[in-house]
C-alpha atoms as a PDB file:
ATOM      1  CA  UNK A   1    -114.456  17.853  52.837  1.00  0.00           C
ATOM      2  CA  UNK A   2    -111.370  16.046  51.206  1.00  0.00           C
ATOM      3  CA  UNK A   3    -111.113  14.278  47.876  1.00  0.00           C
ATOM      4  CA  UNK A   4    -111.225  10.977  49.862  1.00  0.00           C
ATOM      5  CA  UNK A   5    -114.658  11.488  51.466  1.00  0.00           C
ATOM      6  CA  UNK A   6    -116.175  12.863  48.317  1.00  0.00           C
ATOM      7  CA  UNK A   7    -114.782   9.366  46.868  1.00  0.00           C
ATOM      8  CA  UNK A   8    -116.552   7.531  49.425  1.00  0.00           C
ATOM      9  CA  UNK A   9    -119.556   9.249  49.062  1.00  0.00           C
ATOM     10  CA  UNK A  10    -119.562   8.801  45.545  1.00  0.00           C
ATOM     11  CA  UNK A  11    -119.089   4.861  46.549  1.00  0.00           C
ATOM     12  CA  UNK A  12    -121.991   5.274  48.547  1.00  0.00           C
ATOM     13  CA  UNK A  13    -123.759   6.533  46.153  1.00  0.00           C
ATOM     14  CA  UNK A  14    -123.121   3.957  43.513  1.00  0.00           C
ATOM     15  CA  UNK A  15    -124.126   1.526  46.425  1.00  0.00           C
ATOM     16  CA  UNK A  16    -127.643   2.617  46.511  1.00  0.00           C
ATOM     17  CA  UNK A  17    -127.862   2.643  42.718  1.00  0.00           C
ATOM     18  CA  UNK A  18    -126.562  -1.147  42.510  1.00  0.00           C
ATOM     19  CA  UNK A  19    -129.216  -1.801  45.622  1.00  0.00           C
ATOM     20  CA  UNK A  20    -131.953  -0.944  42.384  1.00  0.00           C
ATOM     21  CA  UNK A  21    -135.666  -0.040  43.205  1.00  0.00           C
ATOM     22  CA  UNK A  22    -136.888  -2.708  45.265  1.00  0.00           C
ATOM     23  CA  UNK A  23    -138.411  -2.209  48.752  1.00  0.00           C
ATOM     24  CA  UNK A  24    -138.597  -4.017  52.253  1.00  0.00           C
ATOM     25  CA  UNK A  25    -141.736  -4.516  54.142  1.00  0.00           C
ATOM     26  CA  UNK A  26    -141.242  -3.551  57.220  1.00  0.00           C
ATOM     27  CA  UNK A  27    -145.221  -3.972  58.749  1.00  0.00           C
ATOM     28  CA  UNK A  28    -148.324  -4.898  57.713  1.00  0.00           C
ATOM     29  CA  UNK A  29    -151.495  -3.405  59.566  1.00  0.00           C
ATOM     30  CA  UNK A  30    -154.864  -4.563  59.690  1.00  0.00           C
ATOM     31  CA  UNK A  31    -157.600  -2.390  60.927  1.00  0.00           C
ATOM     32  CA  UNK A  32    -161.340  -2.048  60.603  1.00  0.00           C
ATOM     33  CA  UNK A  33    -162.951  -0.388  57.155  1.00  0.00           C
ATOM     34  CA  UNK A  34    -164.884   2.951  58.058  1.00  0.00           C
ATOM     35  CA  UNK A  35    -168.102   3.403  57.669  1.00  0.00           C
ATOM     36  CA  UNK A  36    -170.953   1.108  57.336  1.00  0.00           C
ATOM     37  CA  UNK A  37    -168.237  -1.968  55.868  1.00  0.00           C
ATOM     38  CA  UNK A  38    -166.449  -1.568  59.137  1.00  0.00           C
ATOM     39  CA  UNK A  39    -169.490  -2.165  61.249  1.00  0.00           C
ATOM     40  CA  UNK A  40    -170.187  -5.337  58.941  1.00  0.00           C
ATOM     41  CA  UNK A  41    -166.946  -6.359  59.673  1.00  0.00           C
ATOM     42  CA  UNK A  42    -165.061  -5.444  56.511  1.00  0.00           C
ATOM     43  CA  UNK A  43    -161.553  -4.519  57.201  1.00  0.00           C
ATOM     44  CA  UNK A  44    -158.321  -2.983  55.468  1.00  0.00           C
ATOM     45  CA  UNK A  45    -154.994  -3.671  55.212  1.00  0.00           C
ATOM     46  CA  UNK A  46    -151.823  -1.289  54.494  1.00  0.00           C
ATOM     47  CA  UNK A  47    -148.609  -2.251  54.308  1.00  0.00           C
ATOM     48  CA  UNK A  48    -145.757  -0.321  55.335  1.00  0.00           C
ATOM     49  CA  UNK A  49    -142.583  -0.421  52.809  1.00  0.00           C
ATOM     50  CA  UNK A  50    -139.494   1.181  52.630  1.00  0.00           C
ATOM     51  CA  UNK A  51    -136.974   1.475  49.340  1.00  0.00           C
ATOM     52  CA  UNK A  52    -134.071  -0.673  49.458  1.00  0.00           C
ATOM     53  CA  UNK A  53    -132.129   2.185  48.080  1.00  0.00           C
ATOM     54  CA  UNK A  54    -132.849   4.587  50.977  1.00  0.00           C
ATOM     55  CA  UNK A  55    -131.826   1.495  53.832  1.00  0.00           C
ATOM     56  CA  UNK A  56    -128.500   1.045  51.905  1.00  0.00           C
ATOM     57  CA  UNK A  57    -127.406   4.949  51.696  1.00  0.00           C
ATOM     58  CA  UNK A  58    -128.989   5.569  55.424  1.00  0.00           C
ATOM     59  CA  UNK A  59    -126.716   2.595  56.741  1.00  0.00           C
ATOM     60  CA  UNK A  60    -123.786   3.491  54.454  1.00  0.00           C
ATOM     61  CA  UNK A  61    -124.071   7.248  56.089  1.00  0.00           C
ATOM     62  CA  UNK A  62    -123.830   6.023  59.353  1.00  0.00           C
ATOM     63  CA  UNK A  63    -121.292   3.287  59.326  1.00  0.00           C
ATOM     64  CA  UNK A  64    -119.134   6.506  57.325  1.00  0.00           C
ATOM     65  CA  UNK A  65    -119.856   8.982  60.067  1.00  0.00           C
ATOM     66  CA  UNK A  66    -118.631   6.541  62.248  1.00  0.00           C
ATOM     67  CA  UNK A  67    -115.804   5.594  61.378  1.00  0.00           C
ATOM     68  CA  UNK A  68    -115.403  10.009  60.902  1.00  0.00           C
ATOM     69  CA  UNK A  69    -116.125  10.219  64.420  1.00  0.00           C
ATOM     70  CA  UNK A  70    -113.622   7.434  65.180  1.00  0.00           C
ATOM     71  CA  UNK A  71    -110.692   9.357  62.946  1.00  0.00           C
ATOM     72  CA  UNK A  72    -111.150   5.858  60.775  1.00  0.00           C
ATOM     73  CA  UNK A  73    -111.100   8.407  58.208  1.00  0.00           C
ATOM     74  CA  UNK A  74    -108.762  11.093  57.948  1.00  0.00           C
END
């Protein structure tokens, strides 16, 4: 690895710290409670999130082995 793609990692990096804590939901899923609520007609909900952190450094990682795979970056 050369000193210019451990500097653009470490961009990367500081990326997904700036992006802070927050989180994207991506679904929301109703289905029936269990048990006796269910049959009642009770149901549950769970939501499906993911960190806005972990979106930034995933696309960040891609776009960077990209443009690798491209000879962008040499």
């Amino acid at each position: 690895m050369s000193e210019d793609d451990v500097k653009a990692l470490a961009t990367i990096a500081g990326t997904a710290t700036a992006a802070g804590t927050g989180s994207i939901t991506v679904a929301t899923i109703t289905a029936p409670a269990a048990g006796i609520l269910g049959v009642v007609g009770f149901t549950t909900t769970t939501t499906v999130a993911l960190p806005v952190a972990g979106i930034v450094v995933a696309g960040c990682l891609f776009g960077f082995g990209v443009g690798k795979g491209l000879g962008v970056f040499q």
